[in-house]
N, C-alpha and C. Protein backbone atom coordinates (compact mmCIF):
# COMPACT_ATOMS: atom_id res chain seq x y z
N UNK A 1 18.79 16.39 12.51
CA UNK A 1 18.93 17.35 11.42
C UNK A 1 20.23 17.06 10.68
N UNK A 2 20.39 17.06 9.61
CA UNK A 2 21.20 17.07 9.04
C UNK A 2 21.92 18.15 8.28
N UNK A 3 23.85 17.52 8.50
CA UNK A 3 24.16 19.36 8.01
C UNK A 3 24.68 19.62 6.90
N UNK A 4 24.36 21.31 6.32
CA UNK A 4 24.25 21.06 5.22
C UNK A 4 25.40 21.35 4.39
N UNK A 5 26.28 20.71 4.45
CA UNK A 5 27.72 20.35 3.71
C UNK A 5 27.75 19.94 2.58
N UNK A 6 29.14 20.01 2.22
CA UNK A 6 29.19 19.58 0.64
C UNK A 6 28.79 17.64 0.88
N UNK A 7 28.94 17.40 1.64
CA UNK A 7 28.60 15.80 0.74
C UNK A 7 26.66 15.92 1.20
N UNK A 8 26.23 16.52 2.02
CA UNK A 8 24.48 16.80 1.99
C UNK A 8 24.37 17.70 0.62
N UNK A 9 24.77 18.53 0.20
CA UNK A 9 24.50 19.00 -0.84
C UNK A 9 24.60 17.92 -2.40
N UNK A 10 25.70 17.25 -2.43
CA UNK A 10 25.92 16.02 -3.08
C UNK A 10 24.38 15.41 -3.18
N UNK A 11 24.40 14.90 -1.93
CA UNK A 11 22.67 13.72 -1.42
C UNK A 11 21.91 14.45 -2.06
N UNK A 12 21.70 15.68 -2.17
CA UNK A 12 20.27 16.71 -2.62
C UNK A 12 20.27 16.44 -3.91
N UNK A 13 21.82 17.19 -4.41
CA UNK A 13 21.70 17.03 -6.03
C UNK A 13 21.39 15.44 -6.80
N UNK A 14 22.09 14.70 -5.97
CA UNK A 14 21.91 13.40 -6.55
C UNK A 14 20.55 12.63 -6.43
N UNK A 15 19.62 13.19 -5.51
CA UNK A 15 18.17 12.44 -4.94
C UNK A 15 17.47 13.41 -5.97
N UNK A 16 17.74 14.43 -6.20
CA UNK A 16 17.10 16.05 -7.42
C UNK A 16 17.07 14.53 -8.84
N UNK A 17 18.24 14.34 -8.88
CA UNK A 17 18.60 13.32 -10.40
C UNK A 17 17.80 12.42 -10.07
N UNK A 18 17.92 11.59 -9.42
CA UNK A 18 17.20 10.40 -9.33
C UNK A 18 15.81 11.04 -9.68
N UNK A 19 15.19 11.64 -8.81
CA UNK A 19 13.42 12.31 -8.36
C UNK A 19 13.12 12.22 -9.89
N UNK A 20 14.33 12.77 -10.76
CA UNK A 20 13.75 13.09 -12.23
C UNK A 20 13.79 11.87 -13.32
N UNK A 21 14.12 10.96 -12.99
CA UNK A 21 14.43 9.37 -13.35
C UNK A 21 13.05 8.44 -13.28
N UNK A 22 12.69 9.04 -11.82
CA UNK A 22 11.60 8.47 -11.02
C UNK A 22 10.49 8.89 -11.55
N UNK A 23 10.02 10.01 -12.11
CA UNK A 23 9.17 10.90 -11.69
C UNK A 23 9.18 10.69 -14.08
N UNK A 24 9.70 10.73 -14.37
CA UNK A 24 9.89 10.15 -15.72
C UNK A 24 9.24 8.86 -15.93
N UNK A 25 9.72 8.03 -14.78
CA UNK A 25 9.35 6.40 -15.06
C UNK A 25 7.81 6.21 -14.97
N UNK A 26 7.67 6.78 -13.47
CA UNK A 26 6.33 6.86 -13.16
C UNK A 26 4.98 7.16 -14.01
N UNK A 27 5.22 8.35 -14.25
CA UNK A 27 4.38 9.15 -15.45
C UNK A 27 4.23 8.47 -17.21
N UNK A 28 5.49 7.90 -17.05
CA UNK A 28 5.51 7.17 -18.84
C UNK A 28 4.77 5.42 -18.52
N UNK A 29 5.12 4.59 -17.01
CA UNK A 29 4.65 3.54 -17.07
C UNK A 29 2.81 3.47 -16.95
N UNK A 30 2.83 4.80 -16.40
CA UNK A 30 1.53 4.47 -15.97
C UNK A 30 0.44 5.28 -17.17
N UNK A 31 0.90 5.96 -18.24
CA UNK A 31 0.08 6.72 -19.07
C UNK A 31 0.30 5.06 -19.96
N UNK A 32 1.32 4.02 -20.13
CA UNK A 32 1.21 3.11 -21.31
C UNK A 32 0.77 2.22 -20.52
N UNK A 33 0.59 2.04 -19.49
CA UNK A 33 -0.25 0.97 -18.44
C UNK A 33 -2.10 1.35 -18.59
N UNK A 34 -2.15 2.50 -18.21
CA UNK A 34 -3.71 3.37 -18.92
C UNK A 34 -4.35 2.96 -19.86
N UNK A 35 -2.89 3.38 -21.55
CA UNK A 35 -3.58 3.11 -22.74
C UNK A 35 -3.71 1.99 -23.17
N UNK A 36 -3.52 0.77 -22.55
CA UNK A 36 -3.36 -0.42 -22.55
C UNK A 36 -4.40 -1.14 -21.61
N UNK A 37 -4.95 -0.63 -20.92
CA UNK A 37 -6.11 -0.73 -19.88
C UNK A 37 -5.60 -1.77 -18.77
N UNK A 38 -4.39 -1.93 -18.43
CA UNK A 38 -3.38 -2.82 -17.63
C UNK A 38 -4.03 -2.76 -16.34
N UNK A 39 -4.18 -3.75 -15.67
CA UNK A 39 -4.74 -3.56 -13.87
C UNK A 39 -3.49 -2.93 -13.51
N UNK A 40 -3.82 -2.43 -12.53
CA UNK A 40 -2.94 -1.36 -11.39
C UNK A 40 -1.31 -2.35 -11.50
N UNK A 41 -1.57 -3.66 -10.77
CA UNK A 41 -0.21 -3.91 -10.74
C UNK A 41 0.83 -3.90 -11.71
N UNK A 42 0.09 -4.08 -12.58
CA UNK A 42 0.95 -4.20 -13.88
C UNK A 42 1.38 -2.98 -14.41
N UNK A 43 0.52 -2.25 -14.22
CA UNK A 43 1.13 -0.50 -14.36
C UNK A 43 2.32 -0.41 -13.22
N UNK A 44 2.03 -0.25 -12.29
CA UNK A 44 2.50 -0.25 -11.24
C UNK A 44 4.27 -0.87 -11.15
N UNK A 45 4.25 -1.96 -12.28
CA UNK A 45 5.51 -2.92 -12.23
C UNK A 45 6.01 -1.65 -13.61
N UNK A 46 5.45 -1.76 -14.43
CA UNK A 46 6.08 -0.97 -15.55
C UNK A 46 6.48 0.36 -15.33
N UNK A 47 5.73 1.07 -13.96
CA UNK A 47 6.47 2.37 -13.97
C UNK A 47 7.78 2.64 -12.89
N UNK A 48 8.09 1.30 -11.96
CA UNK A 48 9.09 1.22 -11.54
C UNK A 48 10.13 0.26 -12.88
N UNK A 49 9.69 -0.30 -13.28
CA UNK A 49 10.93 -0.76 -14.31
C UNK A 49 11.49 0.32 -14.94
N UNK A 50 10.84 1.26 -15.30
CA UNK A 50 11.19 2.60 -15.97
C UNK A 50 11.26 3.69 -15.07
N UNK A 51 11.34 3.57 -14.08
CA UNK A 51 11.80 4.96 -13.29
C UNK A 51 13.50 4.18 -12.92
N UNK A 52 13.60 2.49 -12.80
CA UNK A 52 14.88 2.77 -12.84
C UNK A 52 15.80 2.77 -14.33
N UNK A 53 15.10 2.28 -15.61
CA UNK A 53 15.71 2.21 -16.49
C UNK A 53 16.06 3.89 -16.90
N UNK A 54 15.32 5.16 -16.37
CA UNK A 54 15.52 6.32 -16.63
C UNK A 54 16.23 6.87 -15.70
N UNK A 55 16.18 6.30 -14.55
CA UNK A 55 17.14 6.96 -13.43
C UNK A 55 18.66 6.58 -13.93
N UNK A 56 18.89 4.78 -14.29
CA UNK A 56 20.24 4.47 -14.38
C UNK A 56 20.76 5.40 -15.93
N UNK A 57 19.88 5.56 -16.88
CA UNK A 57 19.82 5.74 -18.13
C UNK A 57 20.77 8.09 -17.93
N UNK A 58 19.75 8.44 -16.96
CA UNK A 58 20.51 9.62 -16.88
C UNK A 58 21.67 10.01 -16.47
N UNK A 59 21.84 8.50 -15.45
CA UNK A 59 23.32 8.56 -14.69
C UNK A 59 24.55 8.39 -15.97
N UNK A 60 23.70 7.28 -17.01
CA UNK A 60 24.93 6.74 -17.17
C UNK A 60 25.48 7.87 -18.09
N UNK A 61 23.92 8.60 -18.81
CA UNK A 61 24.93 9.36 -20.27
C UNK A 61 25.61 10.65 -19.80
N UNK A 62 24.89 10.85 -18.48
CA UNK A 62 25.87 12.30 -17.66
C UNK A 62 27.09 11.73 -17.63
N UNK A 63 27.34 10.54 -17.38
CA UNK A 63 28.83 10.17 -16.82
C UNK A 63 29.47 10.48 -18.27
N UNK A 64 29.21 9.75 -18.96
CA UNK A 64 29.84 9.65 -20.46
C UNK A 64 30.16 11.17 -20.95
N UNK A 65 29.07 11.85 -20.69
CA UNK A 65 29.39 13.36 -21.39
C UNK A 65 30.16 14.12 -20.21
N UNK A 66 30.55 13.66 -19.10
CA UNK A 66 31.42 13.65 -18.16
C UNK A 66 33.09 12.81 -18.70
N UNK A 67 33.55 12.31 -19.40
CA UNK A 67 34.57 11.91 -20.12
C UNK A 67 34.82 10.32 -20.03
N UNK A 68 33.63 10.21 -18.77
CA UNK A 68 33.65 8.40 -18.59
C UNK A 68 33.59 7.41 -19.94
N UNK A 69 34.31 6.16 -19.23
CA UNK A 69 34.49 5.45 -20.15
C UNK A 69 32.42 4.41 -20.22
N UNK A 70 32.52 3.66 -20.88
CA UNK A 70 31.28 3.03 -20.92
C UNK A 70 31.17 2.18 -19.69
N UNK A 71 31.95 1.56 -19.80
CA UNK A 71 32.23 0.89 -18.41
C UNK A 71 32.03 1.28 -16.77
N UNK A 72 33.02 2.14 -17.26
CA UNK A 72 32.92 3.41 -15.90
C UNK A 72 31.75 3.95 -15.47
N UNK A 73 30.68 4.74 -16.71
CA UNK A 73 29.64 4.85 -16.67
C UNK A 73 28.76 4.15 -15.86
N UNK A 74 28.58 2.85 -16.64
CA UNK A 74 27.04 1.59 -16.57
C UNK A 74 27.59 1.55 -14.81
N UNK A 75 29.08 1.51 -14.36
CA UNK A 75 29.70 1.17 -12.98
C UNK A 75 28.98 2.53 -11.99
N UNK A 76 29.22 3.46 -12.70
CA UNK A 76 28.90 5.02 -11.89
C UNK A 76 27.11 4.73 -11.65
N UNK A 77 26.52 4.54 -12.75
CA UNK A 77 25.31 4.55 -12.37
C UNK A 77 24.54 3.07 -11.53
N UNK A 78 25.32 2.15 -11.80
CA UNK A 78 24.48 1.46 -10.81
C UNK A 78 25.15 1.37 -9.21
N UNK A 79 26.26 1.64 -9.33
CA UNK A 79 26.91 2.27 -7.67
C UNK A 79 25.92 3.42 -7.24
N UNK A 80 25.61 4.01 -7.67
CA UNK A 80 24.77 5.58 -7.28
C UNK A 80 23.47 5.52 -7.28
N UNK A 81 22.94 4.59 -8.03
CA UNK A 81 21.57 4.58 -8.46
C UNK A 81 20.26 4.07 -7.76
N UNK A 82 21.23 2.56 -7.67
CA UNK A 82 20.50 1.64 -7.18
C UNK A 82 19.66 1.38 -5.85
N UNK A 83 20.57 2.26 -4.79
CA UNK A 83 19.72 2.66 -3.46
C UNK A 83 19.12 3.59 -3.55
N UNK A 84 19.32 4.14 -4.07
CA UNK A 84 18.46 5.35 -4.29
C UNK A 84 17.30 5.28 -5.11
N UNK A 85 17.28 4.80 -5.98
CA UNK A 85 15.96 4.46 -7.00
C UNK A 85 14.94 3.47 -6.07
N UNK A 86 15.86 2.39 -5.36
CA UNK A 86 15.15 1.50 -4.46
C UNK A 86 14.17 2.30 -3.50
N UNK A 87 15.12 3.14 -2.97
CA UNK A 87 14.28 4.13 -1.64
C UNK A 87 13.02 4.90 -2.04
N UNK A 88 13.14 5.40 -2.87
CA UNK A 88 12.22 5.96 -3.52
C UNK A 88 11.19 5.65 -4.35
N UNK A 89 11.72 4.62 -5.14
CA UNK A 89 10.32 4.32 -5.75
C UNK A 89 9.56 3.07 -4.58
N UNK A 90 9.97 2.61 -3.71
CA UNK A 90 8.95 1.97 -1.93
C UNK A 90 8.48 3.19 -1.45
N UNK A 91 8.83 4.30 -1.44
CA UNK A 91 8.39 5.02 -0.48
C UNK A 91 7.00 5.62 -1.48
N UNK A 92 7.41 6.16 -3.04
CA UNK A 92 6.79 6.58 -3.93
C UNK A 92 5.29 5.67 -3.64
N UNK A 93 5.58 4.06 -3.62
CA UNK A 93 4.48 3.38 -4.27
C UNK A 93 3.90 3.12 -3.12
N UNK A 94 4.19 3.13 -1.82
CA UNK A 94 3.64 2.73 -0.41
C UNK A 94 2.54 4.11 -0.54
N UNK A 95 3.10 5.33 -0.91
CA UNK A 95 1.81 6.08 -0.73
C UNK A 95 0.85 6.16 -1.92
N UNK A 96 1.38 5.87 -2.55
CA UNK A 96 0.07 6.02 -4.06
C UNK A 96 -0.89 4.58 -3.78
N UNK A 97 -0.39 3.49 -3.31
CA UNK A 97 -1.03 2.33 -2.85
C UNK A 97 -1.62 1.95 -1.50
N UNK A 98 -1.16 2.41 -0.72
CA UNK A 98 -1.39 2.31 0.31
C UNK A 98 -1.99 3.70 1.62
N UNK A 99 -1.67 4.92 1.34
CA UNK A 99 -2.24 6.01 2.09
C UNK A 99 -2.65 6.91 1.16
N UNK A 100 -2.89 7.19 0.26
CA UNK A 100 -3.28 7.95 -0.59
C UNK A 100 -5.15 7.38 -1.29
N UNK A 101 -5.87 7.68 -0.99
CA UNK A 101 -6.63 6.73 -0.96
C UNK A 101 -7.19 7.27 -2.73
N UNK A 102 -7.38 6.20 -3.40
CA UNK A 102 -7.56 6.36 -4.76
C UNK A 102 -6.82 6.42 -5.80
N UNK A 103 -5.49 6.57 -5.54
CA UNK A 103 -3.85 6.92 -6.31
C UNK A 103 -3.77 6.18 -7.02
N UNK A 104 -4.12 5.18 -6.57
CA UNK A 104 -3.82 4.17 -7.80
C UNK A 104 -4.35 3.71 -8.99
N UNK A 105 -5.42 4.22 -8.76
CA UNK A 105 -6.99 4.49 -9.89
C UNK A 105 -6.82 5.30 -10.63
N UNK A 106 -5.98 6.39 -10.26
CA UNK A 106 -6.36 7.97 -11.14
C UNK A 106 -6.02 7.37 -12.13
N UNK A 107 -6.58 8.45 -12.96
CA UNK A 107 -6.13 8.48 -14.66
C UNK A 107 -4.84 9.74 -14.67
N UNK A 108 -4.12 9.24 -15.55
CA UNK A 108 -3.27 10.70 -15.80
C UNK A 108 -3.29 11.50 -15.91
N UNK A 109 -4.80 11.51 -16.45
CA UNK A 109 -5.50 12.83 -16.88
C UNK A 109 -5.75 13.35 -16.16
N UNK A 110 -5.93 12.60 -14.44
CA UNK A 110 -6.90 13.11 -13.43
C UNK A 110 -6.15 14.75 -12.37
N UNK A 111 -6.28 15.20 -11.59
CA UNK A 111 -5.77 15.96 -10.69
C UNK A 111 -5.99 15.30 -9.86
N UNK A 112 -6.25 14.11 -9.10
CA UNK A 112 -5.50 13.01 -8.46
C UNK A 112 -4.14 12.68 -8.63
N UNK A 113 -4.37 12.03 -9.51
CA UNK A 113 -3.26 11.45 -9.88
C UNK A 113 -1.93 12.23 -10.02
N UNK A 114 -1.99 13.51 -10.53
CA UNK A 114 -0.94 14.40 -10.36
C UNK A 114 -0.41 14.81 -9.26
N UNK A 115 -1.58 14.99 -8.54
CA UNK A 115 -1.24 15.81 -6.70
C UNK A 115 -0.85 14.48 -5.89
N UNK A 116 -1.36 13.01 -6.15
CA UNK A 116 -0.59 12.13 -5.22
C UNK A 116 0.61 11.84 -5.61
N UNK A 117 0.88 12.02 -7.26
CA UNK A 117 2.15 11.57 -7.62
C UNK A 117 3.20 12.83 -7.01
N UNK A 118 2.68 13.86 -7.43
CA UNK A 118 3.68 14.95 -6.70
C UNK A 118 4.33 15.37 -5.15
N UNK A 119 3.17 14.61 -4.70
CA UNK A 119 3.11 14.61 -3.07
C UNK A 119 4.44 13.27 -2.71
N UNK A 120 3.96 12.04 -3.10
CA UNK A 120 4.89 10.67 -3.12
C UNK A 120 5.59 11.32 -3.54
N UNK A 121 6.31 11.75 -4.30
CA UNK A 121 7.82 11.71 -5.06
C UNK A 121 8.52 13.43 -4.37
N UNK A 122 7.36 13.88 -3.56
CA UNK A 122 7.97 14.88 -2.92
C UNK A 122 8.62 14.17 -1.14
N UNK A 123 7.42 13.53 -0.62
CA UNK A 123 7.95 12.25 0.42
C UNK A 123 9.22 11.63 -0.04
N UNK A 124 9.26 10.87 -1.33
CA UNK A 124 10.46 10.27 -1.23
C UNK A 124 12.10 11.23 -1.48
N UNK A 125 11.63 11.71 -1.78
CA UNK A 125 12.75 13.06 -1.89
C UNK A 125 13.60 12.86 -0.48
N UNK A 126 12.30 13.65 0.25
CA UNK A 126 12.73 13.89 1.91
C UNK A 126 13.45 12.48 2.23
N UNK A 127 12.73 11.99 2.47
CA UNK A 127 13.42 10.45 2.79
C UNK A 127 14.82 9.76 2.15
N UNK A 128 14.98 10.22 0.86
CA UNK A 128 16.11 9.36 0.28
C UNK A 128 17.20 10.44 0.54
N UNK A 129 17.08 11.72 0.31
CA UNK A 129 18.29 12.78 0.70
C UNK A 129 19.00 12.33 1.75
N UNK A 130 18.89 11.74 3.14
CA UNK A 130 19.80 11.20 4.14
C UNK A 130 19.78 9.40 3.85
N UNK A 131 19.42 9.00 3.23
CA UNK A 131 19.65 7.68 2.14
C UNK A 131 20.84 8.31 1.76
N UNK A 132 21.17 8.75 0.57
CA UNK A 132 22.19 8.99 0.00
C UNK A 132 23.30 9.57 0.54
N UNK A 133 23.07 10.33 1.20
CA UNK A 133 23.97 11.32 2.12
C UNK A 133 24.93 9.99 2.80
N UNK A 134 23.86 8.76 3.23
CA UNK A 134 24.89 8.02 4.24
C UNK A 134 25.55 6.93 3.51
N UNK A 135 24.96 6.18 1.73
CA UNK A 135 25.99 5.83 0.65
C UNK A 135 26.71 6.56 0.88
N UNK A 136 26.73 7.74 -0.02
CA UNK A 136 28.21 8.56 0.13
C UNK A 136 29.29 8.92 0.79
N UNK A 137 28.70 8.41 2.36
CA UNK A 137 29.81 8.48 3.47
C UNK A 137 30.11 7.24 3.41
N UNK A 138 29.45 6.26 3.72
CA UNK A 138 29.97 4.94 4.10
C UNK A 138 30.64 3.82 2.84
N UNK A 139 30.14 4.21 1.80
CA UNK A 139 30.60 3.69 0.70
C UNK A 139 32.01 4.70 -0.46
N UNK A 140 31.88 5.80 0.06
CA UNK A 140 32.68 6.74 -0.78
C UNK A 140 32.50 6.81 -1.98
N UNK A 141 31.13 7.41 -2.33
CA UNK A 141 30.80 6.90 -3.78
C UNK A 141 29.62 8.50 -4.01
N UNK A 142 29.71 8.72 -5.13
CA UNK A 142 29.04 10.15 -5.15
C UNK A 142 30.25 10.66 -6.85
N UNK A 143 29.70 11.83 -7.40
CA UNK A 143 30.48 12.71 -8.22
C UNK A 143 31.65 12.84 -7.70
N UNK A 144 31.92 13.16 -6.52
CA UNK A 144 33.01 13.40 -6.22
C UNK A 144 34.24 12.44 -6.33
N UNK A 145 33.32 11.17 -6.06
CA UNK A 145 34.42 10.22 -6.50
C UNK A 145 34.10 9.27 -8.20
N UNK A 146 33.48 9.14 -8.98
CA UNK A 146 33.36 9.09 -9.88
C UNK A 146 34.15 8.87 -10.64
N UNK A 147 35.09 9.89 -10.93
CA UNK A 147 35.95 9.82 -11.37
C UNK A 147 37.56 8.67 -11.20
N UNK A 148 37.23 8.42 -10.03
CA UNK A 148 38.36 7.83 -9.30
C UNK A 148 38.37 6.32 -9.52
N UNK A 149 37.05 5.75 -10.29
CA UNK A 149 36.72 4.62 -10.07
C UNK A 149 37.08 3.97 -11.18
């Protein structure tokens, strides 16, 4: 179990950001993978390219409207991002591909496709929250230090 302290609270808020990066990418690669009639993988590649181009993309302009420099920023978000986007969008796509039986077929339109995507990206949640929790200890890297960098 893990306890729930300020740097677990950190992991939550920061896996909350990511989830919404993810969960952005997902939904936009795979509705222009759809209208494009793209086989699965290729959807599949486009909505992780864009769950991290929206995950790093939220980090970076929070940082900036945070007083960061550009630098500092593009630095804040791929220090923070990058395991975390990793964890999650494997865990995301192992179940829409692999235990979810049909996930990968749905249409956007479908209530499939919504309830496995919500389910995966609710799994990877769970899973990446002590992901991050243990960056932030072992690397010293989180909001809290952000600034410092």
């Amino acid at each position: 179990m893990i306890r729930l302290d300020t740097t677990t609270k950190h992991a939550v808020q920061h896996t909350a950001h990511c989830l919404v990066g993810c969960g952005i990418g997902e939904i936009t690669g795979s509705a222009i993978g759809a209208g494009f009639r793209w086989p699965n993988m290729a959807q599949t590649a486009l909505a992780v390219l864009l769950a991290f181009c929206f995950g790093y993309g939220l980090t970076f302009f929070g940082s900036k409207r945070m007083g960061l420099s550009t630098h500092e920023a593009r630095n804040t978000a791929l220090r923070t991002d990058t395991i975390s986007i990793t964890s999650m969008e494997i865990i995301d796509n192992v179940l829409l591909a692999w235990l979810i039986p049909g996930a990968m077929s749905a249409a956007v339109i479908s209530w499939l496709f919504w309830w496995s995507l919500s389910l995966s990206l609710a799994v990877a949640f769970l899973v990446t929250v002590p992901v991050n929790r243990y960056v932030t200890v072992r690397f010293g890297i989180g909001h809290t230090h952000d600034n410092h960098h």
